[in-house]
C-alpha atoms as a PDB file:
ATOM      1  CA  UNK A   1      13.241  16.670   0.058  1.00  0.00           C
ATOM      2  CA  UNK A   2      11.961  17.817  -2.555  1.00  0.00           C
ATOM      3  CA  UNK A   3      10.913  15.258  -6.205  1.00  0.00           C
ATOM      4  CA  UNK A   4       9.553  16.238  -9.543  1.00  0.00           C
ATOM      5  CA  UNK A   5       8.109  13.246 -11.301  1.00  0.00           C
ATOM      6  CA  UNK A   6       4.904  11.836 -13.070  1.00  0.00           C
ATOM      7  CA  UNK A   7       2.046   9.350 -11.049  1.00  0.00           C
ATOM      8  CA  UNK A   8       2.176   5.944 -12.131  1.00  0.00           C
ATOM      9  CA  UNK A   9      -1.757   5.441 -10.791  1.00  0.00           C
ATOM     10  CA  UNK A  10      -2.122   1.977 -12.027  1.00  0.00           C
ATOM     11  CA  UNK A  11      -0.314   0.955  -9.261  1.00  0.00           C
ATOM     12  CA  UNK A  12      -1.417   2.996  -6.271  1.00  0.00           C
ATOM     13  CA  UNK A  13      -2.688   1.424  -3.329  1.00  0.00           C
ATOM     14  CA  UNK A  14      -4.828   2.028  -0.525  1.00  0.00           C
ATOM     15  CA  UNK A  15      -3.357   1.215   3.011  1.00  0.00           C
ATOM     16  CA  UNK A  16      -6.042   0.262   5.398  1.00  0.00           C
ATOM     17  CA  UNK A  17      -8.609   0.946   6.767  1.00  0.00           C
ATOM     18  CA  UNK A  18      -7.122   3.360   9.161  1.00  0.00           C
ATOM     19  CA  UNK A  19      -9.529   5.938  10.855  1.00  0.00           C
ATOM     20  CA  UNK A  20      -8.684   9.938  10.520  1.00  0.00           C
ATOM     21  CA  UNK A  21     -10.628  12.641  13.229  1.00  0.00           C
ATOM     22  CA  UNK A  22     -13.201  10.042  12.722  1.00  0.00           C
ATOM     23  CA  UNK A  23     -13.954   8.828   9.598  1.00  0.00           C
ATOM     24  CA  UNK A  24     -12.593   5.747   8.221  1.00  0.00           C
ATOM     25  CA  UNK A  25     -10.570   5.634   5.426  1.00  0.00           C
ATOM     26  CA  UNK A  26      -7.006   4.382   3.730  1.00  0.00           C
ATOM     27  CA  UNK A  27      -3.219   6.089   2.864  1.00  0.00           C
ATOM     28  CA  UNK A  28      -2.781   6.743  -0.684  1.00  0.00           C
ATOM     29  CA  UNK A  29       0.741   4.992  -2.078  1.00  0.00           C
ATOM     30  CA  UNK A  30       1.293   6.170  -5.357  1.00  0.00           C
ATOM     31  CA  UNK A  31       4.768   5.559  -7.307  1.00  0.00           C
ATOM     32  CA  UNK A  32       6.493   8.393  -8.604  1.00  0.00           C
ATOM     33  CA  UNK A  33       8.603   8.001 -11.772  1.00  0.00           C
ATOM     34  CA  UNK A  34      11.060  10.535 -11.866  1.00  0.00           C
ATOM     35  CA  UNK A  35      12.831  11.891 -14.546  1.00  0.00           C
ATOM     36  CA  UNK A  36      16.261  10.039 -14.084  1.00  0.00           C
ATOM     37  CA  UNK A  37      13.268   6.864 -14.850  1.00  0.00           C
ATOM     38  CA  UNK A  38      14.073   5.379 -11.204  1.00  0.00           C
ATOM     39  CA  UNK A  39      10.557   5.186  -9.367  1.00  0.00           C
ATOM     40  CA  UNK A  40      10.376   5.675  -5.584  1.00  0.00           C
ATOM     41  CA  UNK A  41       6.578   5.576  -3.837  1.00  0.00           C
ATOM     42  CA  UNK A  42       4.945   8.503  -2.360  1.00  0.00           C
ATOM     43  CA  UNK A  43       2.435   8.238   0.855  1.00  0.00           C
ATOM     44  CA  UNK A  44       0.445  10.758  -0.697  1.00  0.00           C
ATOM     45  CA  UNK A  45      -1.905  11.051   2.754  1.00  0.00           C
ATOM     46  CA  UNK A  46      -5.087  10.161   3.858  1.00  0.00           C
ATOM     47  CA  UNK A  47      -8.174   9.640   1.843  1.00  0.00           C
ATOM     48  CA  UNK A  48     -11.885   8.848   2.997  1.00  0.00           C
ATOM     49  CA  UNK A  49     -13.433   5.670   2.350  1.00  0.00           C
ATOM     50  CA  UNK A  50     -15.681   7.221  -0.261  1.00  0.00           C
ATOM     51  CA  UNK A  51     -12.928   9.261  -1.803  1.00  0.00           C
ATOM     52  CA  UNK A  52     -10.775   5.982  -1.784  1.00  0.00           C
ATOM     53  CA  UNK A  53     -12.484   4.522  -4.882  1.00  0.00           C
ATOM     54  CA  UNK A  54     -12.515   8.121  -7.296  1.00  0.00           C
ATOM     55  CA  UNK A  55      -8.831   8.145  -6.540  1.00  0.00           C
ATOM     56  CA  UNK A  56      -7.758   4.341  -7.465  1.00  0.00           C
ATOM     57  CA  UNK A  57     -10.283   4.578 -10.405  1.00  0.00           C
ATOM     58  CA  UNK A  58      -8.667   8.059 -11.683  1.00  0.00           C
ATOM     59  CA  UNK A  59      -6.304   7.757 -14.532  1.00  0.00           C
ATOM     60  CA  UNK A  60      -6.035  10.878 -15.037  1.00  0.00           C
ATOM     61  CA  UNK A  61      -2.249  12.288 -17.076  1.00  0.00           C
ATOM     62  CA  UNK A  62      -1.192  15.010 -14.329  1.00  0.00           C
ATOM     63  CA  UNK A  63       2.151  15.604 -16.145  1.00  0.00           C
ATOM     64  CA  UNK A  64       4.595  16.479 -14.302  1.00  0.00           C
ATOM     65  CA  UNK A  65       4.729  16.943 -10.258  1.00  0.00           C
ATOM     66  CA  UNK A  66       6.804  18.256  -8.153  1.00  0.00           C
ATOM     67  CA  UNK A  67       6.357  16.295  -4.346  1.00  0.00           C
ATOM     68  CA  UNK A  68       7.952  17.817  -1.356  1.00  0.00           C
ATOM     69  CA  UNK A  69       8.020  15.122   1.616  1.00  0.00           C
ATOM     70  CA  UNK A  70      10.235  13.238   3.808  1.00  0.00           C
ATOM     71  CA  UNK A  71      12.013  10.466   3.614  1.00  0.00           C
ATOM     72  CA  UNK A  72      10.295   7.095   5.753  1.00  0.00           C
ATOM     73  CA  UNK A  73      11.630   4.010   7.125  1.00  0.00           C
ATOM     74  CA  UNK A  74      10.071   0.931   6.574  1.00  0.00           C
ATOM     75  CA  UNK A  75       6.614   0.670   8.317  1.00  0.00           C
ATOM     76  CA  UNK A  76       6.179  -2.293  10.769  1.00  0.00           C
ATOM     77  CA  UNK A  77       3.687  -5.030  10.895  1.00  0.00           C
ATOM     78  CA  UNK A  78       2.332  -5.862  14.862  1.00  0.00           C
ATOM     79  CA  UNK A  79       1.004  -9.169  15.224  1.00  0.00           C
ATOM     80  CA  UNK A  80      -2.381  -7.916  15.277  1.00  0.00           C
ATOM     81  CA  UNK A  81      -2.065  -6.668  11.364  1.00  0.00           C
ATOM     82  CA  UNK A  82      -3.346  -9.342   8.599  1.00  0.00           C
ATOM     83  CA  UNK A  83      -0.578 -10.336   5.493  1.00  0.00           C
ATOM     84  CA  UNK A  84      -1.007  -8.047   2.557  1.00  0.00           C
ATOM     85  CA  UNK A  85      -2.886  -9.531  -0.144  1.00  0.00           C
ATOM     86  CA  UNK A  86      -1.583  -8.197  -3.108  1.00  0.00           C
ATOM     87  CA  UNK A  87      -3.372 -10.437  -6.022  1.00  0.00           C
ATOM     88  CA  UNK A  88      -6.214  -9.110  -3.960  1.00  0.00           C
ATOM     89  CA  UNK A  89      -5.696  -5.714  -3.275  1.00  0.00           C
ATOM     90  CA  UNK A  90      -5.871  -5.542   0.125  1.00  0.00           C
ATOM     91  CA  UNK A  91      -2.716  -3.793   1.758  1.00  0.00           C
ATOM     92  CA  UNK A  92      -3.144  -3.682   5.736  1.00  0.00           C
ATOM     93  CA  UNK A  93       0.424  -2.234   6.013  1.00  0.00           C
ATOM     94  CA  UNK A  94       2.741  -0.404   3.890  1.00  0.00           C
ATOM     95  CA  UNK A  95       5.654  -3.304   3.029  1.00  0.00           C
ATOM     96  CA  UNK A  96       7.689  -1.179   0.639  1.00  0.00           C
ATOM     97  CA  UNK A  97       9.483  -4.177  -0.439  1.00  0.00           C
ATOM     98  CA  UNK A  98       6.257  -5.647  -1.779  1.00  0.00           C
ATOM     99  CA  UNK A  99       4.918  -2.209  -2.754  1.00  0.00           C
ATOM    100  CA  UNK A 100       7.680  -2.060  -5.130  1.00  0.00           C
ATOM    101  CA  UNK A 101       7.733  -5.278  -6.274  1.00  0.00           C
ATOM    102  CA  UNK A 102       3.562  -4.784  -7.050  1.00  0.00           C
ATOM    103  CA  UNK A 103       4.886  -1.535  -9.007  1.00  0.00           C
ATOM    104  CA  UNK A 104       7.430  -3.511 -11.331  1.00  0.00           C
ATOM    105  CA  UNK A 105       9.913  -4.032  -9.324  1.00  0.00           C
ATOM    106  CA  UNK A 106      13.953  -4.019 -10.085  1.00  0.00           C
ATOM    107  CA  UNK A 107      12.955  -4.738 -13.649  1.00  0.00           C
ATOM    108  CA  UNK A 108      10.845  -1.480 -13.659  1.00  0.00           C
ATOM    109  CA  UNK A 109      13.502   0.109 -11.987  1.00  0.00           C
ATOM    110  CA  UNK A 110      11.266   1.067  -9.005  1.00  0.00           C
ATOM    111  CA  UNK A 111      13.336   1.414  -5.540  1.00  0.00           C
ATOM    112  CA  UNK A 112      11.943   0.302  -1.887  1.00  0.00           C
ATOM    113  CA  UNK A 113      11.550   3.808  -0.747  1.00  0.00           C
ATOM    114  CA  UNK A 114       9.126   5.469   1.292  1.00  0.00           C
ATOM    115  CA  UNK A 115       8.711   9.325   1.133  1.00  0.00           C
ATOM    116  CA  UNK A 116       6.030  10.852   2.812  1.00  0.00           C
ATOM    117  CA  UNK A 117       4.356  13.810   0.869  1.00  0.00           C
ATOM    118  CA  UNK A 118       3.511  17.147   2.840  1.00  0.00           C
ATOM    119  CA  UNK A 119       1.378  19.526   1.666  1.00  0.00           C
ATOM    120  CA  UNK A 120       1.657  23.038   1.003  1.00  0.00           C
ATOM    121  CA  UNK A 121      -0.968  24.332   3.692  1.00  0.00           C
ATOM    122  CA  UNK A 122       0.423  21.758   6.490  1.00  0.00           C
ATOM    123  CA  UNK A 123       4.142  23.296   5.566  1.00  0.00           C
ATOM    124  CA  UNK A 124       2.600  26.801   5.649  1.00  0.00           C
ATOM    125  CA  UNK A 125       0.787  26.558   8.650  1.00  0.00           C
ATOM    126  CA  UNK A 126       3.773  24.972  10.932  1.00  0.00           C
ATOM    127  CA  UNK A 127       6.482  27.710   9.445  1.00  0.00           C
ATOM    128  CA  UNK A 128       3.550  30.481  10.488  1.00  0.00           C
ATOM    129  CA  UNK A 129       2.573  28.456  13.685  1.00  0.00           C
ATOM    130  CA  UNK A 130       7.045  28.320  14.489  1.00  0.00           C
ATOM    131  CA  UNK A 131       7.177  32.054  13.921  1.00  0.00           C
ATOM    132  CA  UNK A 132       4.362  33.290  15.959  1.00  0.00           C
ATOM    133  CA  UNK A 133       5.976  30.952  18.728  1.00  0.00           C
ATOM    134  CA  UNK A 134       9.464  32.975  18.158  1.00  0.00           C
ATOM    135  CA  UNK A 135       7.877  36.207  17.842  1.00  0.00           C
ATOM    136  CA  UNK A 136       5.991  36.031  21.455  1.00  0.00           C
ATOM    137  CA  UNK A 137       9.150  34.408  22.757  1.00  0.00           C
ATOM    138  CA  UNK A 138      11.039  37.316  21.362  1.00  0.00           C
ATOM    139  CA  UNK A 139       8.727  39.910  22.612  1.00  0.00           C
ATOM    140  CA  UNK A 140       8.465  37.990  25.933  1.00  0.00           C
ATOM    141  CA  UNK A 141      12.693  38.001  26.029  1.00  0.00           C
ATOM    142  CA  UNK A 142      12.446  41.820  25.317  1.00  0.00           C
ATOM    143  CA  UNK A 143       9.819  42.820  27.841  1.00  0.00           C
ATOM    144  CA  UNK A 144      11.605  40.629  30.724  1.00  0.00           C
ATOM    145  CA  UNK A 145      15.172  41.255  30.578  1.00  0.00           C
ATOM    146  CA  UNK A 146      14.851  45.014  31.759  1.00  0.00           C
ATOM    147  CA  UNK A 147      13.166  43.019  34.925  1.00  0.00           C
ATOM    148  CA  UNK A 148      16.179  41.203  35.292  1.00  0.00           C
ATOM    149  CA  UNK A 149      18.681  44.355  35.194  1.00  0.00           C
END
């Protein structure tokens, strides 16, 4: 799907600590208001621990966005996961119903839903990645079915 929209970064949160090829760091959930003024929140990805505090400390006016991403259900909690501690700031697990409550909630007109933002180079790569797949299986289908005559 694709959302145009403008960050409400007071109320991102960090999801974590969650370790990436490595390195430890946190999921970025940032609400998006869009234009109709309904707010939804974005998983925006994965950011390193030392990135983690630049981002929640930016408050920087982006404008306008435009978000392409899918839609989520809700995340679940194992028993091994701590409760969320939002007075504290400490979100183990993404409970969009709390998530959206921390972000205003009904009042603010911000909706329980999850979308989960992919980026330009990921969606680039897998369409190029798909069509060098088709084009070897193509080539592959040509070469063999004179075999097969």
């Amino acid at each position: 799907m694709a959302l145009s929209g403008t960050w409400d970064k007071a109320h991102s949160i960090l999801v974590g600590p969650r370790t990436r090829d490595n390195v430890v760091g946190y999921h970025l959930l940032t609400p998006l208001v869009r234009p109709s003024g309904s707010t939804i929140i974005v998983d925006r990805g994965f950011i390193s621990t030392e990135q983690a505090k630049k981002v929640i400390d930016d408050r920087t006016d982006d404008g306008v966005v435009e978000v392409v991403g899918m839609l989520r259900t809700q995340p679940q909690k194992n028993s091994f996961t701590p409760d969320n501690k939002p007075e504290k700031g400490e979100w183990y697990w993404a409970d969009i119903d709390a998530v959206a409550e921390y972000a205003g909630g009904t009042q603010a007109n911000v909706q329980p839903v999850l979308v989960e933002e992919i980026f330009g180079e990921i969606m680039t790569e897998r369409v190029k990645i798909k069509t060098q797949v088709l084009t070897k299986l193509h080539q592959t289908v040509i070469l063999v079915k004179p075999f097969m005559i």
